[in-house]
Protein backbone atom coordinates (compact mmCIF):
# COMPACT_ATOMS: atom_id res chain seq x y z
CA UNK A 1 -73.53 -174.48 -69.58
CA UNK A 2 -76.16 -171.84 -70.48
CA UNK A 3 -76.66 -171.09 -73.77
CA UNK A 4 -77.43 -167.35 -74.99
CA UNK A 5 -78.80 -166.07 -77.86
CA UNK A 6 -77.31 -164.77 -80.63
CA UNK A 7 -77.87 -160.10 -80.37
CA UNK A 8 -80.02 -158.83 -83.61
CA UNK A 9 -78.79 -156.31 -85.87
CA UNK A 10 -80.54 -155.52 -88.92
CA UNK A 11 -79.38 -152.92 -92.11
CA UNK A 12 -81.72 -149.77 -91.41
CA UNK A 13 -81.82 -146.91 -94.27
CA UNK A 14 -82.18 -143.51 -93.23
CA UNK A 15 -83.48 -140.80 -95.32
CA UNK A 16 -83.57 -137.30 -94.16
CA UNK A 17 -87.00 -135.35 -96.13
CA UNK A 18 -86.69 -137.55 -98.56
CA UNK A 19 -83.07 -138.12 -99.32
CA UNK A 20 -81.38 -141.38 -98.53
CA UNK A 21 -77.85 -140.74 -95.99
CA UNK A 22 -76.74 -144.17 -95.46
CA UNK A 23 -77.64 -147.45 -94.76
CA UNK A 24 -76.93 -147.91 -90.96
CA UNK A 25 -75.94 -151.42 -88.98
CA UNK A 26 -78.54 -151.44 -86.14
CA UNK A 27 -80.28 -153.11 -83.13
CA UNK A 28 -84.25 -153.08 -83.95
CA UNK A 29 -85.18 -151.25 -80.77
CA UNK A 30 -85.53 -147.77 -79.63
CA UNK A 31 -85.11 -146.46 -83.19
CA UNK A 32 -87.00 -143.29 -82.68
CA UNK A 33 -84.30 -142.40 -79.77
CA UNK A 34 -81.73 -143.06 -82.20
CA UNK A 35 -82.68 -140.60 -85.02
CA UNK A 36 -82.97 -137.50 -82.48
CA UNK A 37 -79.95 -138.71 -81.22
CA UNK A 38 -77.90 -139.25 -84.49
CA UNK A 39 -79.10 -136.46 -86.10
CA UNK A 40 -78.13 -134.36 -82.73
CA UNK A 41 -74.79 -135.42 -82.62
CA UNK A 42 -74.15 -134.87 -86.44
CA UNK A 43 -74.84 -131.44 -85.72
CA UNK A 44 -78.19 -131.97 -88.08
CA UNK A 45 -80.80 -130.87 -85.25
CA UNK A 46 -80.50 -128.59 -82.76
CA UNK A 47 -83.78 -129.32 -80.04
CA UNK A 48 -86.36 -132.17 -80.18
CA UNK A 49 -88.72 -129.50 -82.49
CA UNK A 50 -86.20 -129.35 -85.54
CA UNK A 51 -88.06 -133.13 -85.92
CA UNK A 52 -91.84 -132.96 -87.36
CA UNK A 53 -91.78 -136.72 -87.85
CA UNK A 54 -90.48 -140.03 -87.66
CA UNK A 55 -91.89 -143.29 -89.53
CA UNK A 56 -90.25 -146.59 -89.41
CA UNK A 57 -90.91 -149.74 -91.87
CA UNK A 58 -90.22 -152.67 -90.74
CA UNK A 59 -90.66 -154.48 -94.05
CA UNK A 60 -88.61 -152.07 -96.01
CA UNK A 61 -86.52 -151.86 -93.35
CA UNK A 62 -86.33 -147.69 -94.29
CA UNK A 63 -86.55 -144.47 -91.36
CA UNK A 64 -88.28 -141.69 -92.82
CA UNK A 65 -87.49 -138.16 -90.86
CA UNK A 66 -88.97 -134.72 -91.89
CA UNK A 67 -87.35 -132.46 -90.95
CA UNK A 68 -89.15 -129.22 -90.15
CA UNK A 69 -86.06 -127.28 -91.55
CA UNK A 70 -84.25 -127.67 -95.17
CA UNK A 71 -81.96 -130.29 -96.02
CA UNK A 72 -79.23 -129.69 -97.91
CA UNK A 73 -77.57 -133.00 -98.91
CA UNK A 74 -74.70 -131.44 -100.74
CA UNK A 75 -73.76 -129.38 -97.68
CA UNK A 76 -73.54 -132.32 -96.08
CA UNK A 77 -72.16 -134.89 -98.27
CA UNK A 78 -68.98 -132.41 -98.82
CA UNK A 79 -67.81 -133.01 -95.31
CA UNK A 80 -64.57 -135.09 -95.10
CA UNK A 81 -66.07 -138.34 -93.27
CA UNK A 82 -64.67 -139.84 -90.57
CA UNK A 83 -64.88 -143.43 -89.97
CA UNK A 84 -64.67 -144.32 -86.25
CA UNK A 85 -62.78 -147.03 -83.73
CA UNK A 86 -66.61 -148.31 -83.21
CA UNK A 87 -68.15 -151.97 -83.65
CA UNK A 88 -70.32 -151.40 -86.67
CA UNK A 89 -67.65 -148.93 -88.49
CA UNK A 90 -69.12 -145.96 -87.71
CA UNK A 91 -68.92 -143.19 -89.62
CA UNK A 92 -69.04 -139.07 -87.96
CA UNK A 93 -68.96 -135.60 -89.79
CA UNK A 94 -67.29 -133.74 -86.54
CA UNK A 95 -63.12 -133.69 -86.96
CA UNK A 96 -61.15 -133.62 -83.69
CA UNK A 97 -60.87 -129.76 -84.78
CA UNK A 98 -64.52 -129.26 -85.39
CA UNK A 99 -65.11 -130.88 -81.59
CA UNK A 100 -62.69 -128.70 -80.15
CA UNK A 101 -64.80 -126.09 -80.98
CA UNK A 102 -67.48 -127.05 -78.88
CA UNK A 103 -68.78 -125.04 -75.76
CA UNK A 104 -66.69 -126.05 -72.87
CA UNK A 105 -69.03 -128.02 -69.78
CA UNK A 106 -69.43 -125.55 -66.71
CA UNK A 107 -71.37 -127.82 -63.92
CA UNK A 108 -70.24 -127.98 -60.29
CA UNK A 109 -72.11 -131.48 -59.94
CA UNK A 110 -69.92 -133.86 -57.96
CA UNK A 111 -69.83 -137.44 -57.58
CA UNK A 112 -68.15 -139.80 -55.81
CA UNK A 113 -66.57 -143.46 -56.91
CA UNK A 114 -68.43 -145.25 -55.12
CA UNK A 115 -71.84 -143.63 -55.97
CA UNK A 116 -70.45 -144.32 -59.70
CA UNK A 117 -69.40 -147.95 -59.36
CA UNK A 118 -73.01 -148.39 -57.54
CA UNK A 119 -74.78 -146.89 -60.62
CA UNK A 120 -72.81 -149.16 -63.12
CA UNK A 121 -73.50 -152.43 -61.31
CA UNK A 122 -77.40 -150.77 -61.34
CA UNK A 123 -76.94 -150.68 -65.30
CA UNK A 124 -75.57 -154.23 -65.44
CA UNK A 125 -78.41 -155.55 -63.73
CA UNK A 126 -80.65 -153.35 -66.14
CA UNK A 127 -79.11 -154.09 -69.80
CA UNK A 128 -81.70 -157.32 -70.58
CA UNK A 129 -80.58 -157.41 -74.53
CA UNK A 130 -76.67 -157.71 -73.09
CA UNK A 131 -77.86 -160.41 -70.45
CA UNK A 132 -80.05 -162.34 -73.32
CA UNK A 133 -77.58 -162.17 -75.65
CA UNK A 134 -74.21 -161.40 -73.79
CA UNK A 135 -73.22 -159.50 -77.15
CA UNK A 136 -74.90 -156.00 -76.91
CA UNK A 137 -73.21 -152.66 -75.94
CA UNK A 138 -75.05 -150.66 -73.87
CA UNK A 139 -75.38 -146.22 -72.78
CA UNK A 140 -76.91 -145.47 -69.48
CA UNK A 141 -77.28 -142.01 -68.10
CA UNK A 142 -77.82 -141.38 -64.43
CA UNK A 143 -80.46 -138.68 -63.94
CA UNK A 144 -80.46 -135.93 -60.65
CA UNK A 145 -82.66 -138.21 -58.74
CA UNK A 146 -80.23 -141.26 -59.03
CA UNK A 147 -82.74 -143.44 -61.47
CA UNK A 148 -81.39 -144.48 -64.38
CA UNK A 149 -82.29 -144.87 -68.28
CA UNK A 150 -80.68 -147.67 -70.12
CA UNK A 151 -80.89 -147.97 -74.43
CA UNK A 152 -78.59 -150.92 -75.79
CA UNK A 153 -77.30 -151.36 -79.34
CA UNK A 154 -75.08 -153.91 -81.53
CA UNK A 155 -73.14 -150.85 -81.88
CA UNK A 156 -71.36 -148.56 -78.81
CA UNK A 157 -72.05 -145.63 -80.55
CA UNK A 158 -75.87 -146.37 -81.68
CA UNK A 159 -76.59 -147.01 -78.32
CA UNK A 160 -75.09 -144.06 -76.74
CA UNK A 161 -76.99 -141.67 -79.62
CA UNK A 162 -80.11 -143.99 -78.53
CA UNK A 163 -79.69 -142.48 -75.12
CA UNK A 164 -78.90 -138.91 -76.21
CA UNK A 165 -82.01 -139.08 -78.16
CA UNK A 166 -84.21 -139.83 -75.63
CA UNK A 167 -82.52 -136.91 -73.05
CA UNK A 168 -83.81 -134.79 -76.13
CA UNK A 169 -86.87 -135.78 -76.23
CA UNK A 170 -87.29 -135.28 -72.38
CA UNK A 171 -86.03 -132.47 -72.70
CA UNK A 172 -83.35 -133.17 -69.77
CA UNK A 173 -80.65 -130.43 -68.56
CA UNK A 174 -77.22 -132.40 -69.70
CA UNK A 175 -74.64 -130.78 -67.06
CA UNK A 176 -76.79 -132.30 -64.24
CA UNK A 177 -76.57 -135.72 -66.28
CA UNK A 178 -73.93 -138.70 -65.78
CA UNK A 179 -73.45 -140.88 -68.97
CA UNK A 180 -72.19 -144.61 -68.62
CA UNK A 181 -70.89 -146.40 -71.46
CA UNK A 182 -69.88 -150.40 -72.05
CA UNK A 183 -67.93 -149.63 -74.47
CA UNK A 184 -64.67 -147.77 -74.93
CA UNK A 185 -64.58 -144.41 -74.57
CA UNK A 186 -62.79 -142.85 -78.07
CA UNK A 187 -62.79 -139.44 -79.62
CA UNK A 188 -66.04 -139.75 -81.60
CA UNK A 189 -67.94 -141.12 -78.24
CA UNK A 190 -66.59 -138.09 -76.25
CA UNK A 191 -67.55 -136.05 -79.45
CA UNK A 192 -71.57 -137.39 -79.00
CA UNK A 193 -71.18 -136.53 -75.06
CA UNK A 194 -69.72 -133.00 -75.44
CA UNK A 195 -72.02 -131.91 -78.24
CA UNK A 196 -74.85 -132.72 -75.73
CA UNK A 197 -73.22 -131.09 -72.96
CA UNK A 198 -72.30 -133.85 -70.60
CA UNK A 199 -70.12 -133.01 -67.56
CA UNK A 200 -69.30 -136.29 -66.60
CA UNK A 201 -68.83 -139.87 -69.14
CA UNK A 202 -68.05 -143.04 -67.31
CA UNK A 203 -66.75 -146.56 -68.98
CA UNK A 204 -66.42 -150.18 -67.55
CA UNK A 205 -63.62 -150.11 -70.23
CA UNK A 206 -60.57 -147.72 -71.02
CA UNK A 207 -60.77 -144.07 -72.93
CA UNK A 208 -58.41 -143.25 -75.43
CA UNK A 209 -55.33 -140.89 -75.45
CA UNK A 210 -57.21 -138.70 -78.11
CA UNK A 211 -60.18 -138.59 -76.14
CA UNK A 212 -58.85 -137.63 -72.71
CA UNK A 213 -57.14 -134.78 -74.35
CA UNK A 214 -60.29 -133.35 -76.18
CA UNK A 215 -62.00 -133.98 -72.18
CA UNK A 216 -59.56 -132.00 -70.45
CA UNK A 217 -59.92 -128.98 -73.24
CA UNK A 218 -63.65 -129.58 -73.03
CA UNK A 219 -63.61 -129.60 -69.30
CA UNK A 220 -65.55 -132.88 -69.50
CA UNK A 221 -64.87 -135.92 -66.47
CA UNK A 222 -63.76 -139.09 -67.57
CA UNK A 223 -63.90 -142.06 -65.65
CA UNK A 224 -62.99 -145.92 -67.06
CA UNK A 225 -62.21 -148.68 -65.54
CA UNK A 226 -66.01 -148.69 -63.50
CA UNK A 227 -65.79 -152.41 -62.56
CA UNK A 228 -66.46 -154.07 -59.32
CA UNK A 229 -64.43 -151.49 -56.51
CA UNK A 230 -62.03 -149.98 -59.06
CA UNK A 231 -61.64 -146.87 -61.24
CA UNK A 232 -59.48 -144.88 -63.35
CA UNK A 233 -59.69 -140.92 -63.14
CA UNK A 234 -58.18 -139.76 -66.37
CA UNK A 235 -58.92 -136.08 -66.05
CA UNK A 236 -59.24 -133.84 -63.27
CA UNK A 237 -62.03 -131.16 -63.33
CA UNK A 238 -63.11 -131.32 -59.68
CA UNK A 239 -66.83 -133.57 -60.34
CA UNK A 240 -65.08 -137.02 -59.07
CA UNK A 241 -64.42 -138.10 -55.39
CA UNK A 242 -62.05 -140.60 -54.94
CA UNK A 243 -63.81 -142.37 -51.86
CA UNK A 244 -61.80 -145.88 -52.85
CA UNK A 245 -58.40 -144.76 -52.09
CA UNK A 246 -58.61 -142.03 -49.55
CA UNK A 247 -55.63 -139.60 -48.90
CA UNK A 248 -53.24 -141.32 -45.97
CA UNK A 249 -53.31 -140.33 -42.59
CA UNK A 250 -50.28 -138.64 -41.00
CA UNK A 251 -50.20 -142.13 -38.86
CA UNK A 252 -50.03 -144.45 -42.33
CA UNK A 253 -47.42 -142.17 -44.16
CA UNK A 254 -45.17 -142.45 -40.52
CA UNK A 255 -45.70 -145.92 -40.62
CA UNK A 256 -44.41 -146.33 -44.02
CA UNK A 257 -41.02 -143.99 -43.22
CA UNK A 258 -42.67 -141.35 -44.54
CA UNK A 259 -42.28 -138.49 -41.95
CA UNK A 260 -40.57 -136.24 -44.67
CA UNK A 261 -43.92 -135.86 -45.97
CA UNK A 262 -45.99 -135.24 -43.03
CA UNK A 263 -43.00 -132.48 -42.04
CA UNK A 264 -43.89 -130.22 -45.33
């Protein structure tokens, strides 16, 4: 039997110019990518250059972010919080209402199933903290030239903000971006993909009823399911080709006393 080792996650304080947020569950790796990406998706930053600097300590286990605009703590702090379906409890400031008001996606990028389950299977083989450990989430997007970047977390949602953050950085274009996921895909985690502006978000697990619904207002693709040569479709804006179960022939619906069909 092989034996794996057990994943890392270590209790990481962030403090924003100064002022401490919270005291987040994380994976000691990619932290940097994390911040922009947090921050990002809390609606705290807007582009890469809202961040004059980043300084971890390991032995105080502490993040220290300036900011290069004010912080107002208060403002924050008065939101209602919102603690998510995540591993880790995660916690968001964005209601289902406030995501709703997001910019819908406009993208004409299209994809096929196949290209999709090719990509996943690419990430698998990519994710060495999940195949160390076998306990370790992981966010993947697929960029225009069909490489891919891979950050992995203890946590589903760190490790998709991980990978938001460093699209920021890189200043990448999000509606010609695919993002993967390992983990489920809830309303929070379609929350962090349509505040960046993804067209299409793809799972090797299921997406929830609440999510789906904000997708389809949002105009956003979502895929689950993305193992081995199936798929689910849950939403239908027009970016997915279903290449693994084809349309029938004329021939195949006859064959199956079908003729009605072929008649209209």
């Amino acid at each position: 039997m092989n034996k794996k080792g057990c994943p890392d996650e270590y209790p990481i304080n962030l403090k924003l110019n100064g002022y401490e947020i919270a005291v987040f569950q994380l994976t000691n790796q990619d932290l940097e990518d994390w911040v922009f990406g947090y921050l990002y998706s809390e609606g705290l930053i807007d582009k890469a250059e809202d961040v004059v600097s980043v300084h971890f300590s390991e032995k105080a286990g502490t993040l220290d972010v300036t900011l290069c605009n004010s912080f107002d703590p208060e403002q924050m702090f008065s939101k209602k919080k919102h603690y998510t379906a995540g591993c880790g409890r995660g916690v968001t400031f964005f209601s289902m209402t406030d995501v709703k008001k997001f910019n819908k996606v406009d993208s004409d990028e299209t994809y096929s199933l196949t290209y999709l389950l090719k990509k996943r299977a690419e990430f698998a083989q990519n994710s060495p903290l999940y195949l160390e450990t076998g306990g370790m989430h992981g966010a993947c997007i697929i960029l225009e030239d069909g490489s891919i970047e891979v950050r992995e977390d203890i946590g589903r949602h760190n490790a998709v903000d991980k990978i938001i953050g460093h699209a920021i950085r890189k200043r990448l274009h999000p509606d010609r971006l695919v993002l993967l996921t390992t983990g489920r895909i809830s309303y929070e985690m379609l929350s962090k993909a349509a505040k960046y502006g993804f067209a299409v978000i793809g799972s090797r697990t299921a997406a929830t009823k609440q999510a789906v619904q904000l997708a389809r207002f949002l105009n956003i693709e979502v895929v689950g399911y993305l193992r081995g040569k199936m798929a689910t479709i849950y939403t239908s804006a027009g970016r997915i080709h279903d290449d693994l179960n084809p349309p029938a022939s004329a021939e195949e619906l006859l064959e199956r006393g079908e003729a009605q069909q072929v008649l209209n």
